[in-house]
N, C-alpha and C. Protein backbone atom coordinates (compact mmCIF):
# COMPACT_ATOMS: atom_id res chain seq x y z
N UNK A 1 -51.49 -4.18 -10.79
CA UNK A 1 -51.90 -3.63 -9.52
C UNK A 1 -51.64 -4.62 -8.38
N UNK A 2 -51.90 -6.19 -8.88
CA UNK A 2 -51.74 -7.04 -8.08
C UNK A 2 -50.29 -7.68 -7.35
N UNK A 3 -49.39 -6.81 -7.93
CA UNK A 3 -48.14 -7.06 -8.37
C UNK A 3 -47.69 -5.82 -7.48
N UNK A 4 -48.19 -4.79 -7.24
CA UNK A 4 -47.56 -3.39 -6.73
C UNK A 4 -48.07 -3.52 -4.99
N UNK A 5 -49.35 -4.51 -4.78
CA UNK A 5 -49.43 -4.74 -3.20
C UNK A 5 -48.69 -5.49 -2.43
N UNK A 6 -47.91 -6.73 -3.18
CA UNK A 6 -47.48 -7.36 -2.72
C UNK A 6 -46.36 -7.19 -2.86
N UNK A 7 -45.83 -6.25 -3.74
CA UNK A 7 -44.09 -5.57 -3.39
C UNK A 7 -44.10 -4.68 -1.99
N UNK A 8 -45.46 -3.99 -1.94
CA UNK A 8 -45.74 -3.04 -0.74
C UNK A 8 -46.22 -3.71 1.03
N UNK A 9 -46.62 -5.01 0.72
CA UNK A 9 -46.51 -5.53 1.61
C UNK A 9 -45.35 -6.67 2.21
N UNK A 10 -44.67 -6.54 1.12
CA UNK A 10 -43.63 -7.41 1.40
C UNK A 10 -42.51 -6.53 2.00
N UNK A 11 -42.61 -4.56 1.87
CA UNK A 11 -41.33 -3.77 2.21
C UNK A 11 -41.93 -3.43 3.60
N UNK A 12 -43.50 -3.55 4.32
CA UNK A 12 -43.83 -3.14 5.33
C UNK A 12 -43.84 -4.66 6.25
N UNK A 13 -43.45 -5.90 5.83
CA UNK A 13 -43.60 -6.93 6.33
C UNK A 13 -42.10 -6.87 6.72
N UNK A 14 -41.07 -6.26 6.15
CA UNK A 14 -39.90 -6.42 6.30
C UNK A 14 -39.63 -5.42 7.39
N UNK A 15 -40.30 -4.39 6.77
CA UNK A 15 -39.71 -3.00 7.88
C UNK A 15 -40.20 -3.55 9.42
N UNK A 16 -41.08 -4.25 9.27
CA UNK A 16 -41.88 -4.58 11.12
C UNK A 16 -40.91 -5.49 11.41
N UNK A 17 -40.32 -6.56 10.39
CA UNK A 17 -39.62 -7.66 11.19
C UNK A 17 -38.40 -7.25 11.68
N UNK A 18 -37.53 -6.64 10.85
CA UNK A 18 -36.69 -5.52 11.72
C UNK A 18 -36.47 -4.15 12.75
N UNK A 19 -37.56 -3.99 12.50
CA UNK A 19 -37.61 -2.94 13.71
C UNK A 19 -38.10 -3.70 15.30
N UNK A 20 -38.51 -5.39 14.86
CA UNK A 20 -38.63 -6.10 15.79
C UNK A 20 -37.56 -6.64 16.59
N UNK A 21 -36.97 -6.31 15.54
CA UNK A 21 -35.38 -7.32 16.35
C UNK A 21 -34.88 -6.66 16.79
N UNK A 22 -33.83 -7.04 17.64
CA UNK A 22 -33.11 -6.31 18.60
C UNK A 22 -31.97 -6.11 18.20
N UNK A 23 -30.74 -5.02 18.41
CA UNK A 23 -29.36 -5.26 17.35
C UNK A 23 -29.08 -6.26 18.48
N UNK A 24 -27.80 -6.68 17.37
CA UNK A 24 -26.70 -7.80 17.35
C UNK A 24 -25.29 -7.55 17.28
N UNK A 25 -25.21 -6.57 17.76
CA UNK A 25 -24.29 -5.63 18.36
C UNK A 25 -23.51 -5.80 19.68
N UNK A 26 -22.31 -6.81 19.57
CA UNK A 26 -22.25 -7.42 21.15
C UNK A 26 -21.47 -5.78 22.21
N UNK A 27 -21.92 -4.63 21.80
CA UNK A 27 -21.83 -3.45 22.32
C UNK A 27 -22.92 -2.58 22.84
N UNK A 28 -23.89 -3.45 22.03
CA UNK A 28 -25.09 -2.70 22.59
C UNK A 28 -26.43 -3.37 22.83
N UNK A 29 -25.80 -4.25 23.55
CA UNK A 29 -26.99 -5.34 24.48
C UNK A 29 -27.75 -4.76 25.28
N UNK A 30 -29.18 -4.14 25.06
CA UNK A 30 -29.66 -3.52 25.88
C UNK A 30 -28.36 -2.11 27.12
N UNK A 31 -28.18 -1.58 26.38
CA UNK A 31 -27.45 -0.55 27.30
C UNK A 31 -26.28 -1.50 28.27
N UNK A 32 -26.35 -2.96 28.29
CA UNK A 32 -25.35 -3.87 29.06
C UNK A 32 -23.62 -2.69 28.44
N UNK A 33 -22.86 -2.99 29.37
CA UNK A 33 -21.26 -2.11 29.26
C UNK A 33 -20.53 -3.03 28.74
N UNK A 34 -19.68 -3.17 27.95
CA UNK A 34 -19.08 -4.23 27.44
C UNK A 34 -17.56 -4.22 27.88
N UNK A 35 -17.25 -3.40 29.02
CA UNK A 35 -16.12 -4.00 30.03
C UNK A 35 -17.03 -3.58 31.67
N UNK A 36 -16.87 -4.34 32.52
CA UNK A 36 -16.71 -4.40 33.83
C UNK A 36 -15.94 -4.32 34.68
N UNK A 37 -15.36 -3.19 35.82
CA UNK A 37 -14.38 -3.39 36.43
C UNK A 37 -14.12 -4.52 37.59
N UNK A 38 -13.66 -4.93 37.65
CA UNK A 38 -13.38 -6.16 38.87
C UNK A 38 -12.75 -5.34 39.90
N UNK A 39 -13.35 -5.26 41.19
CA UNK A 39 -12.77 -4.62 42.44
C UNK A 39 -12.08 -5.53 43.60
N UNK A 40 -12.23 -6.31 43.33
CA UNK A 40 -11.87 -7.40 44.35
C UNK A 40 -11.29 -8.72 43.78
N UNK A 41 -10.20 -9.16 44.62
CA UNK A 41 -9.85 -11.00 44.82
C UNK A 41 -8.69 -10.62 43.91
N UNK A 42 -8.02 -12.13 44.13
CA UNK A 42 -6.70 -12.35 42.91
C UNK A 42 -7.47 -13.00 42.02
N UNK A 43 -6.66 -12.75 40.94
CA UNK A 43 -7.32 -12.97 39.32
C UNK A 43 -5.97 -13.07 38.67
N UNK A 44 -6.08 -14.08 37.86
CA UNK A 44 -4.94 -14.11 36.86
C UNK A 44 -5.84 -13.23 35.92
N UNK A 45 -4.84 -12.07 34.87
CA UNK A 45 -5.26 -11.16 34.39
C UNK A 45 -4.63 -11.33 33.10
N UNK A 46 -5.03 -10.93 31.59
CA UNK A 46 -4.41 -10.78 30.66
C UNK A 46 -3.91 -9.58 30.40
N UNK A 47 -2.42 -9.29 29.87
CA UNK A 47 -2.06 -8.26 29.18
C UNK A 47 -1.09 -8.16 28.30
N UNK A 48 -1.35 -8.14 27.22
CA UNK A 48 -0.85 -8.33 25.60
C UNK A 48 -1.19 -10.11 25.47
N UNK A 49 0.30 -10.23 25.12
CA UNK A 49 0.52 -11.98 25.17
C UNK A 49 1.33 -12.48 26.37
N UNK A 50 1.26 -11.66 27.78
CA UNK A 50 1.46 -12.26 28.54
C UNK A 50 0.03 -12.07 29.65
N UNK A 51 0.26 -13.58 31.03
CA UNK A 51 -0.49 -13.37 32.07
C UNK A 51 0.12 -13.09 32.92
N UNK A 52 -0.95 -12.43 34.31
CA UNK A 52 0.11 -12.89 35.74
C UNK A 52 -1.61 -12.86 36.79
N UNK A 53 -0.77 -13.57 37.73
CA UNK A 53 -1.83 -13.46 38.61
C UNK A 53 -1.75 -12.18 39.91
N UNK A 54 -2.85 -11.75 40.13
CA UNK A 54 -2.95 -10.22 41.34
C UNK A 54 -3.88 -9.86 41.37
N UNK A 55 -3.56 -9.33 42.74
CA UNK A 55 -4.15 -8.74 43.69
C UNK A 55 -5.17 -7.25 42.58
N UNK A 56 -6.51 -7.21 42.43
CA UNK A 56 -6.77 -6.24 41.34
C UNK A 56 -6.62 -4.98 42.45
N UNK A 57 -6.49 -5.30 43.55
CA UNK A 57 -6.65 -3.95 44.55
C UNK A 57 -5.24 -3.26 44.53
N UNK A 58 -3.82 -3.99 44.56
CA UNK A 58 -2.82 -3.42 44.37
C UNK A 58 -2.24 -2.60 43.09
N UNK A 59 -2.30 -1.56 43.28
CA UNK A 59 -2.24 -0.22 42.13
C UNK A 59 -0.51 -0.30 41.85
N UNK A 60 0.38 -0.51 42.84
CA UNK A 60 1.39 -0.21 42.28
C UNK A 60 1.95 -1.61 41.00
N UNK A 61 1.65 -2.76 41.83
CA UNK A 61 1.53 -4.37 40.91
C UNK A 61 1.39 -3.85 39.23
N UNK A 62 -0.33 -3.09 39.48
CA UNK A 62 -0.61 -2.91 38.17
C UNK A 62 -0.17 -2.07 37.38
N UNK A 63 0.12 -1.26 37.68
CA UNK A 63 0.67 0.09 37.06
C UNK A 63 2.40 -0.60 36.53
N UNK A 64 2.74 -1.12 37.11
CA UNK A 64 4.66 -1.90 36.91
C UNK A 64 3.91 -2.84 35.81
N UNK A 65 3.26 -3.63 35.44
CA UNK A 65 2.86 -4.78 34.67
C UNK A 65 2.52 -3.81 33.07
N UNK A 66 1.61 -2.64 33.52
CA UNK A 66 1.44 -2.08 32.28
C UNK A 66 2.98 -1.50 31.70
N UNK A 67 3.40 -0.52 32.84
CA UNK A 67 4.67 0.15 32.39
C UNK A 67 5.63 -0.79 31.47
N UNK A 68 5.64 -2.06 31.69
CA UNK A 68 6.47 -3.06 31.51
C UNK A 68 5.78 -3.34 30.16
N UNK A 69 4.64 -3.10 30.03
CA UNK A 69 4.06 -3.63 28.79
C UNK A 69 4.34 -3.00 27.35
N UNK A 70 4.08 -1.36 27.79
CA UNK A 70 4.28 -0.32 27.27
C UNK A 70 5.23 0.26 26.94
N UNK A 71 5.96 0.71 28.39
CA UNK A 71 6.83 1.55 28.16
C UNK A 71 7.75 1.55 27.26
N UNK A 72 8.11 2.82 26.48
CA UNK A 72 9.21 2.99 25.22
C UNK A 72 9.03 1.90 24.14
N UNK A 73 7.50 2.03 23.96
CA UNK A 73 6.84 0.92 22.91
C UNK A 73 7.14 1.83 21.78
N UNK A 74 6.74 1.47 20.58
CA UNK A 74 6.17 2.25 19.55
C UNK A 74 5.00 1.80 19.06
N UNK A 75 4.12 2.60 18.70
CA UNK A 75 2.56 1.81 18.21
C UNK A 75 2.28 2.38 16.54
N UNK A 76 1.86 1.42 15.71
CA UNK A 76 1.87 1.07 14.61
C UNK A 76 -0.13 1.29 14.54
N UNK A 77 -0.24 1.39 13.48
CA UNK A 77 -1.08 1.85 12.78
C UNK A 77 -2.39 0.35 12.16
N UNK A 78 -1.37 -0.11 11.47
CA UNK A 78 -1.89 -1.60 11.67
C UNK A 78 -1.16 -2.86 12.24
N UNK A 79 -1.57 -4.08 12.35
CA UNK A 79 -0.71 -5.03 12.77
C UNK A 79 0.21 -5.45 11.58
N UNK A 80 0.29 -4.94 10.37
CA UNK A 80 0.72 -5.66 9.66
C UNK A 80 1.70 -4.96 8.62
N UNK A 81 2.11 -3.33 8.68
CA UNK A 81 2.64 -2.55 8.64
C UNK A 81 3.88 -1.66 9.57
N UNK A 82 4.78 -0.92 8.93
CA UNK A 82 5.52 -0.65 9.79
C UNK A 82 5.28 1.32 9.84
N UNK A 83 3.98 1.82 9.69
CA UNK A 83 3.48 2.90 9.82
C UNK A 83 3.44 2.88 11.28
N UNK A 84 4.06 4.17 11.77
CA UNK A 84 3.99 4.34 13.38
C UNK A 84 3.18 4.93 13.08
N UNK A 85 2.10 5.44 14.36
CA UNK A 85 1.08 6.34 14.81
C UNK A 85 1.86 7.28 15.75
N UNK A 86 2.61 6.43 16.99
CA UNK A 86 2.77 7.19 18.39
C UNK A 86 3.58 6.71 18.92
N UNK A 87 4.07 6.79 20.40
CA UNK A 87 5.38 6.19 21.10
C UNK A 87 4.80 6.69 22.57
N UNK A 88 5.13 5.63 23.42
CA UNK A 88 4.88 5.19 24.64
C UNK A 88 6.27 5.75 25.43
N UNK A 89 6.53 6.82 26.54
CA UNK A 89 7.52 7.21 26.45
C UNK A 89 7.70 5.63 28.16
N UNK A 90 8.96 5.91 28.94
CA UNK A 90 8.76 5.52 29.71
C UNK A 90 8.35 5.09 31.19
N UNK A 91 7.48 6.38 31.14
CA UNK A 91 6.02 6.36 32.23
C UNK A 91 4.83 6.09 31.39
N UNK A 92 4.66 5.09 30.28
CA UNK A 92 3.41 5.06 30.15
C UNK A 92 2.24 6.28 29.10
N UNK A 93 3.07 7.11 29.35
CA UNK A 93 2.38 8.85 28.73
C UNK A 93 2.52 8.37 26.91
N UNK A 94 1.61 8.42 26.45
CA UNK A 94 1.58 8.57 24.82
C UNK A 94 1.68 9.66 23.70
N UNK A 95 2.49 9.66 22.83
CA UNK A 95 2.74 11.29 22.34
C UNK A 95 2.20 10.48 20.34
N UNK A 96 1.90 11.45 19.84
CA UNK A 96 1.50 11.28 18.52
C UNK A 96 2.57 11.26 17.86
N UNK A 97 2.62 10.43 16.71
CA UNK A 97 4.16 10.84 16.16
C UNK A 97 4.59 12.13 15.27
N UNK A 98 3.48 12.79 15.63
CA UNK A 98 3.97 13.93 14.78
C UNK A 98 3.64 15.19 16.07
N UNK A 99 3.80 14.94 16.86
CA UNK A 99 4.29 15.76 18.07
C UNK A 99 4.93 15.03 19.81
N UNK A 100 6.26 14.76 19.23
CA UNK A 100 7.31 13.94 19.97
C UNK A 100 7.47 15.05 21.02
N UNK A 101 7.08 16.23 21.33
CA UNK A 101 7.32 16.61 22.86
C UNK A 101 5.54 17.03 23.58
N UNK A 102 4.65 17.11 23.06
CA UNK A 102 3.60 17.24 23.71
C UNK A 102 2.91 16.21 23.84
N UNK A 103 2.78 15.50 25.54
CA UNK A 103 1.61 14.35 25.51
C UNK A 103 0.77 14.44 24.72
N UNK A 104 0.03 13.44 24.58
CA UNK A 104 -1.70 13.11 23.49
C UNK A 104 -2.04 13.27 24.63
N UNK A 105 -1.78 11.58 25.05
CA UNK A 105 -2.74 11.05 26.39
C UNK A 105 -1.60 10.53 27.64
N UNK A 106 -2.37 10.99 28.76
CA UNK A 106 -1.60 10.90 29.83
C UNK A 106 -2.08 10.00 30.50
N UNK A 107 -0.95 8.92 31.17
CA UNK A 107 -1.15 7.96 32.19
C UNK A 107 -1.85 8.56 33.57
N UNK A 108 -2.66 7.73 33.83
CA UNK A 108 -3.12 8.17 34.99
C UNK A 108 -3.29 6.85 36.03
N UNK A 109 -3.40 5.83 35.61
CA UNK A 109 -3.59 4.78 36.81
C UNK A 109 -4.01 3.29 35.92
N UNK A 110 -3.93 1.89 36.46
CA UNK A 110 -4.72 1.24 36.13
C UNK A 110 -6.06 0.37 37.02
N UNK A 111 -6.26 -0.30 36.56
CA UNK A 111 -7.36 -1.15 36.94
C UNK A 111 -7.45 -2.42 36.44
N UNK A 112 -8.52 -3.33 37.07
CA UNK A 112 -8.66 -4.93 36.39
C UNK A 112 -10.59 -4.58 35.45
N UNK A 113 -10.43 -5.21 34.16
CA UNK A 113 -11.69 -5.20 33.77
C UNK A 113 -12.02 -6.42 32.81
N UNK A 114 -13.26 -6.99 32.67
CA UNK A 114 -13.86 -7.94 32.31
C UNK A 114 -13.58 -7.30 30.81
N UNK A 115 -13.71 -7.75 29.79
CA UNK A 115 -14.41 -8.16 28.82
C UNK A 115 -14.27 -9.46 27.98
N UNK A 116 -15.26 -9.64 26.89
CA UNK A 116 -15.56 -11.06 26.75
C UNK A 116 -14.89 -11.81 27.05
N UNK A 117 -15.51 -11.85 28.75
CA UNK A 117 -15.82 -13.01 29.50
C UNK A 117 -13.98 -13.26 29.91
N UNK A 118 -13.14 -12.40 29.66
CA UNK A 118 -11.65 -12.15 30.01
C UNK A 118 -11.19 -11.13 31.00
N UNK A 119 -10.26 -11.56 31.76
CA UNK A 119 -9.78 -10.21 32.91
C UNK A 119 -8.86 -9.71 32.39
N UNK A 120 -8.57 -8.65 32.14
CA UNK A 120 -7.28 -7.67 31.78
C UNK A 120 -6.92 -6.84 32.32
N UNK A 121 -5.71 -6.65 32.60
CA UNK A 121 -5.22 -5.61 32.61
C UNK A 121 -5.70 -4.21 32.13
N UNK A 122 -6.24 -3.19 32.44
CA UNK A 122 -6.37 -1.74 31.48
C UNK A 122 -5.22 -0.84 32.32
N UNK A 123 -5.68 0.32 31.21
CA UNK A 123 -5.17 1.57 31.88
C UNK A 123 -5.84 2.81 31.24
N UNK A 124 -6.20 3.70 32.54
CA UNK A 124 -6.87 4.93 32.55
C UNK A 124 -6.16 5.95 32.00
N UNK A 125 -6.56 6.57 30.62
CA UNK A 125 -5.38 8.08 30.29
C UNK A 125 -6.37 8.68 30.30
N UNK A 126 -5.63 10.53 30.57
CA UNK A 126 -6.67 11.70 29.97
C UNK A 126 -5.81 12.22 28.70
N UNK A 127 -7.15 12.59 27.97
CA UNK A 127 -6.60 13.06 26.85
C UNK A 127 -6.77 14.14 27.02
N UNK A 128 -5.50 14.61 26.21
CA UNK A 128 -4.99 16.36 26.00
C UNK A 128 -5.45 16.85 24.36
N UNK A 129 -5.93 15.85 23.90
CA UNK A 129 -6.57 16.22 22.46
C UNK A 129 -7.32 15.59 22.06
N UNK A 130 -8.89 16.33 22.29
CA UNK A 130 -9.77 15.41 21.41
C UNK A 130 -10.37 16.18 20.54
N UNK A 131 -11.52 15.37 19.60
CA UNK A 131 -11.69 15.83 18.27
C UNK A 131 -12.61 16.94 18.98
N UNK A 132 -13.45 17.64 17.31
CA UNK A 132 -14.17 18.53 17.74
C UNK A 132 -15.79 18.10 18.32
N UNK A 133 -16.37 18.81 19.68
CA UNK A 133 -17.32 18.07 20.34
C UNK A 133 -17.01 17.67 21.12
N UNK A 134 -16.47 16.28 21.34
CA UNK A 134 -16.03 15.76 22.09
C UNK A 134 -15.96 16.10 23.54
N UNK A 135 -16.91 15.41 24.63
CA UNK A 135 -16.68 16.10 26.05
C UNK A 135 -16.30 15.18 26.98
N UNK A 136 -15.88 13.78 26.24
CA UNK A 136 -15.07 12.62 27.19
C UNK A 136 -13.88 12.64 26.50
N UNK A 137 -12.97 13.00 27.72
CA UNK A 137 -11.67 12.62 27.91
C UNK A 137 -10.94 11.96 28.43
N UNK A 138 -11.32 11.28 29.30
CA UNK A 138 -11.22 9.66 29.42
C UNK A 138 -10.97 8.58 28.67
N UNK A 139 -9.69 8.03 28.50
CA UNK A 139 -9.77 6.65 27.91
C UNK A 139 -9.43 5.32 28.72
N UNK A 140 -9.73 4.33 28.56
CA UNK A 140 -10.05 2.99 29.10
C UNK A 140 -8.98 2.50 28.19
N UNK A 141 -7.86 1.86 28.18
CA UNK A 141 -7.25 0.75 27.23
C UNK A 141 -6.67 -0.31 27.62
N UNK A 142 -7.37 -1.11 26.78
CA UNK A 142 -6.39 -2.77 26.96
C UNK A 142 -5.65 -3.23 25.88
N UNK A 143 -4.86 -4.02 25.80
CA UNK A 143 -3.68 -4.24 24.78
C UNK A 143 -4.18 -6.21 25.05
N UNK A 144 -4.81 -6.48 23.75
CA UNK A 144 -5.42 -7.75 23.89
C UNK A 144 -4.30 -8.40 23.15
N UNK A 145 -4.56 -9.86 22.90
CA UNK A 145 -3.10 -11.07 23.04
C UNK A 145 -2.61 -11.27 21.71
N UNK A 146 -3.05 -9.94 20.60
CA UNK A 146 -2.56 -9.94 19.27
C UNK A 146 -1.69 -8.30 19.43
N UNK A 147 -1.58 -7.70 20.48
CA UNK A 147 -0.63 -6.47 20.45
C UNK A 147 -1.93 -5.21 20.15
N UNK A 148 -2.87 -5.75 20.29
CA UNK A 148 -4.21 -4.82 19.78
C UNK A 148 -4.42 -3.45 20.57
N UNK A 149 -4.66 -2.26 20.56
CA UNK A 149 -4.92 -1.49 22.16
C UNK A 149 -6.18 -1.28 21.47
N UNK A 150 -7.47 -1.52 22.77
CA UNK A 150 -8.68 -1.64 22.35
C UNK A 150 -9.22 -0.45 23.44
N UNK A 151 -10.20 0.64 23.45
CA UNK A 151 -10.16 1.21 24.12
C UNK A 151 -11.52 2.12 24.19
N UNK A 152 -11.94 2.49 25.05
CA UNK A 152 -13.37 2.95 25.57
C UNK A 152 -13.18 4.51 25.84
N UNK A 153 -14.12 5.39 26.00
CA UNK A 153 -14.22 6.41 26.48
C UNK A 153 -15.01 6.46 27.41
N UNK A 154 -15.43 7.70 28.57
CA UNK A 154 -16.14 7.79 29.28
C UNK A 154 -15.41 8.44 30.59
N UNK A 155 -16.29 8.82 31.33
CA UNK A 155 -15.85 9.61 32.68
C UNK A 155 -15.34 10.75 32.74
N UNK A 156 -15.71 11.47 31.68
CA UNK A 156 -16.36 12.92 31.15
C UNK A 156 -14.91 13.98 30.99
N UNK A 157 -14.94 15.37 31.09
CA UNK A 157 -14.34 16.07 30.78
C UNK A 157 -13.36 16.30 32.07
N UNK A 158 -13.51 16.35 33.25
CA UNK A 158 -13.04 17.03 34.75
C UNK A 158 -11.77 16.07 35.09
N UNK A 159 -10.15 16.64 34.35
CA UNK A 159 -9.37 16.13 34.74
C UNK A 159 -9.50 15.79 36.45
N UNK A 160 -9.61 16.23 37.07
CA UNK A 160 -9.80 16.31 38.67
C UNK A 160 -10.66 14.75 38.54
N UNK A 161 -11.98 14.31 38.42
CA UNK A 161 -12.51 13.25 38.64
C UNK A 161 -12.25 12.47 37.86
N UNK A 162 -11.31 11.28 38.44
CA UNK A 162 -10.71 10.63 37.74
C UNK A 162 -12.46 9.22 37.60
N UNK A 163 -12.28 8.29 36.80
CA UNK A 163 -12.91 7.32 36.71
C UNK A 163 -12.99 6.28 37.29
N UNK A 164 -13.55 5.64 37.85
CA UNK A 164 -14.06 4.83 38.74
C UNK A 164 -14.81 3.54 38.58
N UNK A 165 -14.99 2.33 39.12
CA UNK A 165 -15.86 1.35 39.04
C UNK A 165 -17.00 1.40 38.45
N UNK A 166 -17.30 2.51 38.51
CA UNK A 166 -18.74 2.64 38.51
C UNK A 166 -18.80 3.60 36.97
N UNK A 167 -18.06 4.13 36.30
CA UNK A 167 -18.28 4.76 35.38
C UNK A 167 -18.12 3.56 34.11
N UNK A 168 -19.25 4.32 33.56
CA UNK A 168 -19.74 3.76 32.01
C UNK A 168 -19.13 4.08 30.99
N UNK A 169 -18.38 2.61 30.60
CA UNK A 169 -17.21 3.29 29.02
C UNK A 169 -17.71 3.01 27.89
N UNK A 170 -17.74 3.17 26.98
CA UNK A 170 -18.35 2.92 25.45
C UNK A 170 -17.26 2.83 24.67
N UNK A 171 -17.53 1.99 24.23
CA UNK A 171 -16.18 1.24 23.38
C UNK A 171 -15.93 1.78 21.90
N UNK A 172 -14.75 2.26 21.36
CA UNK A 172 -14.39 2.76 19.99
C UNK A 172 -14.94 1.47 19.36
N UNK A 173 -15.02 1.90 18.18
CA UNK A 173 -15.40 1.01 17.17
C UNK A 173 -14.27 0.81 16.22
N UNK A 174 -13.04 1.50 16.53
CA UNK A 174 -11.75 1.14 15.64
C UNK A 174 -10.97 0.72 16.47
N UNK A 175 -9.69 0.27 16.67
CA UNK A 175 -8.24 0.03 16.91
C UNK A 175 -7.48 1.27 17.25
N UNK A 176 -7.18 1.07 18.40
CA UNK A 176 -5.83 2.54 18.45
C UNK A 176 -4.82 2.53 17.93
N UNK A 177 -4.55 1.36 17.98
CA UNK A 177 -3.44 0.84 17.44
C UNK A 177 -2.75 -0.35 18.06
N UNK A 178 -1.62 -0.67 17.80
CA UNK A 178 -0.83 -2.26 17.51
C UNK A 178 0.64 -2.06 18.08
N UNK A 179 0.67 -2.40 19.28
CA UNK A 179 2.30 -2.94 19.57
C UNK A 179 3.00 -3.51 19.16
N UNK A 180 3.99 -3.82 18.81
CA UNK A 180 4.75 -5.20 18.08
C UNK A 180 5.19 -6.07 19.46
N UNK A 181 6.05 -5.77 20.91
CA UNK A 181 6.46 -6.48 21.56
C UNK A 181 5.32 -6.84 22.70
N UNK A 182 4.54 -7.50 22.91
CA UNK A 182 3.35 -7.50 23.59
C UNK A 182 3.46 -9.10 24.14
């Protein structure tokens, strides 16, 4: 008997100490966003495995830096395989590889955004296909300095309102996928 309280206080001593803690989740720091847009100043910016320094206010700068990044890419599945997923045509627009004439996701603009504690380069697509549910069509992506495209959702369904400074992205928890020339 003496033996069955102290298994029972040892699973309610456990359950309190964890429900005490806070996650450790560098995504979900108190509701904190785990990219920030930068609206202002020159910033040297990352994108893939190259930098440059700009103006985050000049749209056409950024939009030529991604195109240049992207364009007429092919994107791979993992980094370490030669499984395509998709292809980057040359505006930027992304098509699945198993439908080479209908966009996925469409270019729409870029921006400068923080994450850990890094400025990057992104770029804003709408998607033309999402799963079932799904009522953000919005994607956020950056292409980090291993060819990575890392990428957020948010800023809801209304092709018309595009996303903004101020909108809240939530970050995939997988990989979109992997450039090779980055």
């Amino acid at each position: 008997m003496k033996i069955k309280k102290s298994y029972l206080l040892i699973i309610i001593f456990s359950l309190i100490v964890s429900c005490n803690n806070p996650s450790t989740n560098p995504n979900n720091n108190n509701n904190t966003p785990s990219v920030k847009a930068v609206t202002s100043g020159v910033h040297t910016i990352q994108y893939g495995s190259k930098t440059s320094e700009v103006d985050v206010t000049d749209k056409v700068q950024l939009k030529n830096l991604w195109i240049n990044l992207v364009g007429d890419q092919l994107v791979y599945k993992t980094k370490y395989d030669c499984k395509e997923s998709g292809k980057f045509d040359a505006q930027a627009n992304y098509y699945d590889i198993t439908d080479t004439v209908n966009i996925r996701t469409k270019f729409i603009e870029c921006a400068v955004y923080e994450y850990n504690n890094k400025k990057y380069l992104a770029a804003i697509y709408w998607d033309n296909q999402t799963g079932v549910g799904m009522q953000e069509r919005y994607r956020l992506i950056i292409t980090d300095e291993s060819g990575a495209e890392i990428a957020w959702y948010g800023g809801g369904g209304n092709e018309t309102v595009i996303p903004d400074e101020n909108t809240i992205w939530v970050k995939y928890d997988f990989v979109f996928g992997y450039i090779k020339k980055y």
